[in-house]
PDB file of N, CA and C in Angstrom:
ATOM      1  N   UNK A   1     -14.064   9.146 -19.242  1.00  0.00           N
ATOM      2  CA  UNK A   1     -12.875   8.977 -18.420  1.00  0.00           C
ATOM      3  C   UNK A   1     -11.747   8.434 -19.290  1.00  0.00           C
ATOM      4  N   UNK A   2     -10.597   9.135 -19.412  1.00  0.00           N
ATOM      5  CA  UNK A   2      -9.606   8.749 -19.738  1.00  0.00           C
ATOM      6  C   UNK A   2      -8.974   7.742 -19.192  1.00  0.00           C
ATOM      7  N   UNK A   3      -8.235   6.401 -19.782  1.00  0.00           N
ATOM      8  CA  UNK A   3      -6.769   5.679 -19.528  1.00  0.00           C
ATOM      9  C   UNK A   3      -5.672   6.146 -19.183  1.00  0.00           C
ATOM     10  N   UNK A   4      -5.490   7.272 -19.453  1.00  0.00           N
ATOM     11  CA  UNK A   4      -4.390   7.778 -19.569  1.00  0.00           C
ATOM     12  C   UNK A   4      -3.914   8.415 -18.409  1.00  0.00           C
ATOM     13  N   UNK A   5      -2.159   8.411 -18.112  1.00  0.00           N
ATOM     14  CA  UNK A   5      -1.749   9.341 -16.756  1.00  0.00           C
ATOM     15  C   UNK A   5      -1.461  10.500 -17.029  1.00  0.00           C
ATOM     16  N   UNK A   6      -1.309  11.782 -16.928  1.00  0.00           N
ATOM     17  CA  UNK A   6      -0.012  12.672 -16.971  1.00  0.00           C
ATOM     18  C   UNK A   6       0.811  12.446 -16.122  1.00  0.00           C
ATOM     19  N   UNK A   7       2.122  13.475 -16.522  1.00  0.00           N
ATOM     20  CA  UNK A   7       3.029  12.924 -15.446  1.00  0.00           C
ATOM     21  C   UNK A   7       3.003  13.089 -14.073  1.00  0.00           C
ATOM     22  N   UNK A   8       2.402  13.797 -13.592  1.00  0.00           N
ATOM     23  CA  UNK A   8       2.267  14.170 -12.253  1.00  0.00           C
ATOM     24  C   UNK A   8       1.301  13.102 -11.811  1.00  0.00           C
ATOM     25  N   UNK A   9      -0.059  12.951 -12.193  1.00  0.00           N
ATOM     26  CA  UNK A   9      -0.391  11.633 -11.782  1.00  0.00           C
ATOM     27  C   UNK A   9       0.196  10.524 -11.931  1.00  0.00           C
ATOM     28  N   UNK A  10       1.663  10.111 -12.937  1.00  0.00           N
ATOM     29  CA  UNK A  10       2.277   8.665 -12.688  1.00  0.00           C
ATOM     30  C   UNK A  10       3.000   8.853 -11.971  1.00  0.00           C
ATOM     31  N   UNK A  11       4.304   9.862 -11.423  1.00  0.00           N
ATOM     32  CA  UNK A  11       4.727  10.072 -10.580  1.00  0.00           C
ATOM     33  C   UNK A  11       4.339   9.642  -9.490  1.00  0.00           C
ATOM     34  N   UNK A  12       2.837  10.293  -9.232  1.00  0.00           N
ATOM     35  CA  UNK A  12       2.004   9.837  -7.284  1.00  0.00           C
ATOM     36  C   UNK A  12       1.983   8.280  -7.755  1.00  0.00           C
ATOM     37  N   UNK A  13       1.479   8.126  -8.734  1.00  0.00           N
ATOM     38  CA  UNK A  13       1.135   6.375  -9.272  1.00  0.00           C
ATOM     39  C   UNK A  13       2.402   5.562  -8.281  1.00  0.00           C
ATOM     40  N   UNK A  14       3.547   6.196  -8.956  1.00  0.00           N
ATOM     41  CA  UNK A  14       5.409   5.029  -9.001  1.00  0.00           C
ATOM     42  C   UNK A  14       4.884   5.374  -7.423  1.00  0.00           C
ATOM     43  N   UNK A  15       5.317   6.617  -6.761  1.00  0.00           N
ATOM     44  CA  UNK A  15       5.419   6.504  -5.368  1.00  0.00           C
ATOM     45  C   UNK A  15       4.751   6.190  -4.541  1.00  0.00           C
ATOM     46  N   UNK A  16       4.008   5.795  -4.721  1.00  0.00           N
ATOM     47  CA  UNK A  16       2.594   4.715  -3.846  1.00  0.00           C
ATOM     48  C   UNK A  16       2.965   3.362  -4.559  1.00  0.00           C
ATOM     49  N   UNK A  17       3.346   3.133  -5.315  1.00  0.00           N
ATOM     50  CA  UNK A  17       3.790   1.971  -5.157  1.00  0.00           C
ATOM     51  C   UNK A  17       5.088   1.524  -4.450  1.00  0.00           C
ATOM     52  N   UNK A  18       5.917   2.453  -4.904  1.00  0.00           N
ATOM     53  CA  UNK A  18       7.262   1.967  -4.046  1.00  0.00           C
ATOM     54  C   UNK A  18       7.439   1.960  -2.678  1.00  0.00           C
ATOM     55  N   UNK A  19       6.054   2.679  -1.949  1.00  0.00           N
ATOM     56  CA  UNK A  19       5.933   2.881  -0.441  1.00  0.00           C
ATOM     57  C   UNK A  19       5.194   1.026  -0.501  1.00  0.00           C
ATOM     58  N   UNK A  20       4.469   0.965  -1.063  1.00  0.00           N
ATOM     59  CA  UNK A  20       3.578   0.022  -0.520  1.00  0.00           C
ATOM     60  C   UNK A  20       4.942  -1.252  -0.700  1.00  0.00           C
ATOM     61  N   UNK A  21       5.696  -1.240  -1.752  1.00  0.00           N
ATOM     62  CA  UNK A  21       6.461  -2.392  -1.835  1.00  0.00           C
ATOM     63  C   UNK A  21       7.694  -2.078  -0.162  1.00  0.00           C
ATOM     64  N   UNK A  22       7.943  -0.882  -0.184  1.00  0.00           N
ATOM     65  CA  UNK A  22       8.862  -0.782   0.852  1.00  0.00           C
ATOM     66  C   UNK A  22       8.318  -1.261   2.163  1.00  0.00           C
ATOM     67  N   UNK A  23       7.086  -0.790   2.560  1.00  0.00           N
ATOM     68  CA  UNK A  23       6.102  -1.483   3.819  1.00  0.00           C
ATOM     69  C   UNK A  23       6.045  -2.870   3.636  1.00  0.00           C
ATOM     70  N   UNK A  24       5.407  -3.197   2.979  1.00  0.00           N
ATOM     71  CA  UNK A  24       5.722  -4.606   2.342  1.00  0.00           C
ATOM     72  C   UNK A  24       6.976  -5.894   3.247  1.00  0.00           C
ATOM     73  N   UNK A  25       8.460  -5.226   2.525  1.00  0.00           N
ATOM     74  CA  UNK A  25       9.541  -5.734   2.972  1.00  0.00           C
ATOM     75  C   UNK A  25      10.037  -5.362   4.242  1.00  0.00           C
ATOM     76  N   UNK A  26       9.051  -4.296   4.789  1.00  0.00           N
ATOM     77  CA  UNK A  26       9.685  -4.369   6.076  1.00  0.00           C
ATOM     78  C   UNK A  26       8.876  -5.128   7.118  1.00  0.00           C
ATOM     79  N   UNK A  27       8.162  -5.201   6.474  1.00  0.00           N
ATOM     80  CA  UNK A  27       7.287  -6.970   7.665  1.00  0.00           C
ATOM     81  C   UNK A  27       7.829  -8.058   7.648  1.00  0.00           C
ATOM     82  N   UNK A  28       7.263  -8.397   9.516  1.00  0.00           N
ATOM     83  CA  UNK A  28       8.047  -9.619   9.497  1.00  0.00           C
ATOM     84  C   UNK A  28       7.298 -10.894   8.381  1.00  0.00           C
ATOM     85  N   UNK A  29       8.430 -12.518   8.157  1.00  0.00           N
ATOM     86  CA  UNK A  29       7.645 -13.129   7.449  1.00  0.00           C
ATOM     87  C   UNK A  29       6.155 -13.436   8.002  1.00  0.00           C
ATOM     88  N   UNK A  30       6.340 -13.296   9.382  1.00  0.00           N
ATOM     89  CA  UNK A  30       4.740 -13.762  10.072  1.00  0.00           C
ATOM     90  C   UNK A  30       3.788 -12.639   9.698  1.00  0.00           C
ATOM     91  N   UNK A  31       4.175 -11.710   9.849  1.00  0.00           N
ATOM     92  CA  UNK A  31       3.149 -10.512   9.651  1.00  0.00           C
ATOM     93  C   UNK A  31       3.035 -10.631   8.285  1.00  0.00           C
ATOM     94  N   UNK A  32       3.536 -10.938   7.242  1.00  0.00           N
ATOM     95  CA  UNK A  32       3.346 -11.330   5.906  1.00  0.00           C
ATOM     96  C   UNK A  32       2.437 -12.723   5.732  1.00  0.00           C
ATOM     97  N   UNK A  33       2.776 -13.616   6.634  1.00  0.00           N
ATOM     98  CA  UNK A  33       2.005 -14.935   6.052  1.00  0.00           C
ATOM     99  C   UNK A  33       0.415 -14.645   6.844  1.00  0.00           C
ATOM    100  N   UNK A  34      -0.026 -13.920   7.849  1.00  0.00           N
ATOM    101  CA  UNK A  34      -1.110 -13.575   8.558  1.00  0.00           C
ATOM    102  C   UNK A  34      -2.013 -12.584   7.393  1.00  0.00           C
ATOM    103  N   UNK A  35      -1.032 -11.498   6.927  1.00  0.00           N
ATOM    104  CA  UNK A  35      -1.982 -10.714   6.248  1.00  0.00           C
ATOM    105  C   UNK A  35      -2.187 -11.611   4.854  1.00  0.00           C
ATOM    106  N   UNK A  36      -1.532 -12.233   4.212  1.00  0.00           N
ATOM    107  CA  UNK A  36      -1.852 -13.368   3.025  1.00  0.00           C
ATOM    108  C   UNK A  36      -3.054 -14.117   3.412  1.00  0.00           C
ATOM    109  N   UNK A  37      -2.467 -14.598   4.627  1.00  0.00           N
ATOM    110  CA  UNK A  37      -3.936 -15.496   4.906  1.00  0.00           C
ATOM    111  C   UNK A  37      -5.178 -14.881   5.121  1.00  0.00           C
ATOM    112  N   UNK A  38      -5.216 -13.638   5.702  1.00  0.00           N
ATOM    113  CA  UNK A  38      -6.175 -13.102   5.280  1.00  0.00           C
ATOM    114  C   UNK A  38      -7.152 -12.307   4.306  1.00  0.00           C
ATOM    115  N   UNK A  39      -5.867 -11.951   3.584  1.00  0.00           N
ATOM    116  CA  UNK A  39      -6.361 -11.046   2.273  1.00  0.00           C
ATOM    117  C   UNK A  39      -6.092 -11.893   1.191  1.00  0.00           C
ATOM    118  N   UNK A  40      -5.346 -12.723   1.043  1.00  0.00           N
ATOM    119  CA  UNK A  40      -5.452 -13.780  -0.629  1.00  0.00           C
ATOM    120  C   UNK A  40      -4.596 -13.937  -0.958  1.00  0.00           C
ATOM    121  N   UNK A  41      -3.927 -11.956  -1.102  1.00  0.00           N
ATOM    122  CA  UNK A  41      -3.146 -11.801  -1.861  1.00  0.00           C
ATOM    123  C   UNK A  41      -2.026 -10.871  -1.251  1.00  0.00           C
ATOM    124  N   UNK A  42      -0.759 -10.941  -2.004  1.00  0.00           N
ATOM    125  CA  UNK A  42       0.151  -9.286  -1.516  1.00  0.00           C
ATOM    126  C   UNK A  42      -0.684  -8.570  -1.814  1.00  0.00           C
ATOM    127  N   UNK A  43      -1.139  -7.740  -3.187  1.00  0.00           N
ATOM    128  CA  UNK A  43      -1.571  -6.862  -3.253  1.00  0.00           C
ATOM    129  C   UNK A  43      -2.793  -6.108  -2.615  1.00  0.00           C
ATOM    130  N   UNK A  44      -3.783  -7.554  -2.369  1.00  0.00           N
ATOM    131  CA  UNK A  44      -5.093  -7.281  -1.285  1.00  0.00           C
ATOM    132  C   UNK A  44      -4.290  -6.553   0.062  1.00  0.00           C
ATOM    133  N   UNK A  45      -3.527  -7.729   0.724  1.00  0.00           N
ATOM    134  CA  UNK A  45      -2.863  -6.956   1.951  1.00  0.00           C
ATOM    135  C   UNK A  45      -2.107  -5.320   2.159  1.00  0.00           C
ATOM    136  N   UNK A  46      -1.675  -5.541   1.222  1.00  0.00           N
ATOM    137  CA  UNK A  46      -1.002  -3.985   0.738  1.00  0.00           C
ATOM    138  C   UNK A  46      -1.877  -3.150   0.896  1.00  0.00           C
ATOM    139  N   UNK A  47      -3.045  -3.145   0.010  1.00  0.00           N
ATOM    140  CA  UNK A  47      -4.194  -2.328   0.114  1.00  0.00           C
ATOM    141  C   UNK A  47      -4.957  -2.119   0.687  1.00  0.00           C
ATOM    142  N   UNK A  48      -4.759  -3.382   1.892  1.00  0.00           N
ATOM    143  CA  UNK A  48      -5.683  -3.110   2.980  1.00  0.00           C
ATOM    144  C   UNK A  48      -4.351  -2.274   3.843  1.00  0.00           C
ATOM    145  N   UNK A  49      -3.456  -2.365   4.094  1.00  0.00           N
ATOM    146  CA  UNK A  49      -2.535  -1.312   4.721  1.00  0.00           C
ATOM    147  C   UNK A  49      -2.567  -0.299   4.557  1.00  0.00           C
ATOM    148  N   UNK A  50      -2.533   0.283   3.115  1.00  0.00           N
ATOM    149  CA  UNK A  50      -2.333   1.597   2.713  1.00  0.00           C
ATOM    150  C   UNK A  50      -3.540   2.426   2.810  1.00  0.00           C
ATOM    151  N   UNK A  51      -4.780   1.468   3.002  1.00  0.00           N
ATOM    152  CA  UNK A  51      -6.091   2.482   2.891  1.00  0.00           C
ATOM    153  C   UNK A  51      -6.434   2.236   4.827  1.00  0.00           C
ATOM    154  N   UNK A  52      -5.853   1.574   5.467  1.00  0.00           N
ATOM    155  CA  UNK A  52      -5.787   1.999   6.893  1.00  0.00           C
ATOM    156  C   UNK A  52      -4.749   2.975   7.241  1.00  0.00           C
ATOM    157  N   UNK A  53      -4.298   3.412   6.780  1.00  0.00           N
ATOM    158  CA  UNK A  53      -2.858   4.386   6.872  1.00  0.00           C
ATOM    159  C   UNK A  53      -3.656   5.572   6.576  1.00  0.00           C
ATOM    160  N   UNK A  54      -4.230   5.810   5.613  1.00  0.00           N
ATOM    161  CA  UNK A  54      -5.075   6.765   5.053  1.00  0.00           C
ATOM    162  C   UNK A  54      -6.527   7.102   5.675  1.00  0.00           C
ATOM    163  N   UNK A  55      -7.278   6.162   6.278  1.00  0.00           N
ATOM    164  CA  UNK A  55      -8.604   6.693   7.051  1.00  0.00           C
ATOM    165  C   UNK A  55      -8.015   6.884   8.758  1.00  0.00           C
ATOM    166  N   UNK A  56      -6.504   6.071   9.148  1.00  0.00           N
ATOM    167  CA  UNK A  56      -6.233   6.395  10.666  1.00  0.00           C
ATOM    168  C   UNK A  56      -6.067   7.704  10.809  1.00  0.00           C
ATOM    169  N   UNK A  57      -6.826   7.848  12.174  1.00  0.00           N
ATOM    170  CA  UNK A  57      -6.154   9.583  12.432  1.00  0.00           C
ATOM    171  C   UNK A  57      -5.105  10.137  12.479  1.00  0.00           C
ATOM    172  N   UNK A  58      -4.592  11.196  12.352  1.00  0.00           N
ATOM    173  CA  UNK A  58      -3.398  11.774  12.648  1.00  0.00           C
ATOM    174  C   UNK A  58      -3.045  11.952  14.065  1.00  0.00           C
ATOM    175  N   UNK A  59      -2.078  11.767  14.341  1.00  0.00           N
ATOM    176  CA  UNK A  59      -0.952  11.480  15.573  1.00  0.00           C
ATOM    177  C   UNK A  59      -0.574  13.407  14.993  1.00  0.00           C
ATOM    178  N   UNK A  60      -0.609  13.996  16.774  1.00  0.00           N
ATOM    179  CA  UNK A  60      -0.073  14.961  16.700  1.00  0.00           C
ATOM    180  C   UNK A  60       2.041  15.255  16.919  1.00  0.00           C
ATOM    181  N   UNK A  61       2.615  15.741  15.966  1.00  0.00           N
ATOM    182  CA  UNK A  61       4.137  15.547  16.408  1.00  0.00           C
ATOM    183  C   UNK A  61       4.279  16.056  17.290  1.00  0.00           C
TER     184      UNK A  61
END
């Protein structure tokens, strides 16, 4: 296994991050100090967001 990205995989890399930082700032401070307290960390919480975002079902439009 390689270290290494190409660009198309750092690309998805930046934009999963900049979603997770944008979700992030759009919580309230309570919904921020609840998920801290439960996950440790920002980044734990983050990741517990983004991988419930990802196993929830799809909503039909």
């Amino acid at each position: 296994m390689t270290n290494e990205f190409n660009e198309s995989q750092a690309s998805v890399l930046i934009g999963t991050a900049e979603k997770m930082i944008e979700i992030w700032n759009r919580l309230s401070p309570e919904k921020q100090a609840a998920l801290l307290a439960r996950f440790g960390s920002e980044e734990n919480a983050l990741a517990a967001l983004v991988t419930t975002q990802l196993v929830a079902p799809q909503t039909p439009e």
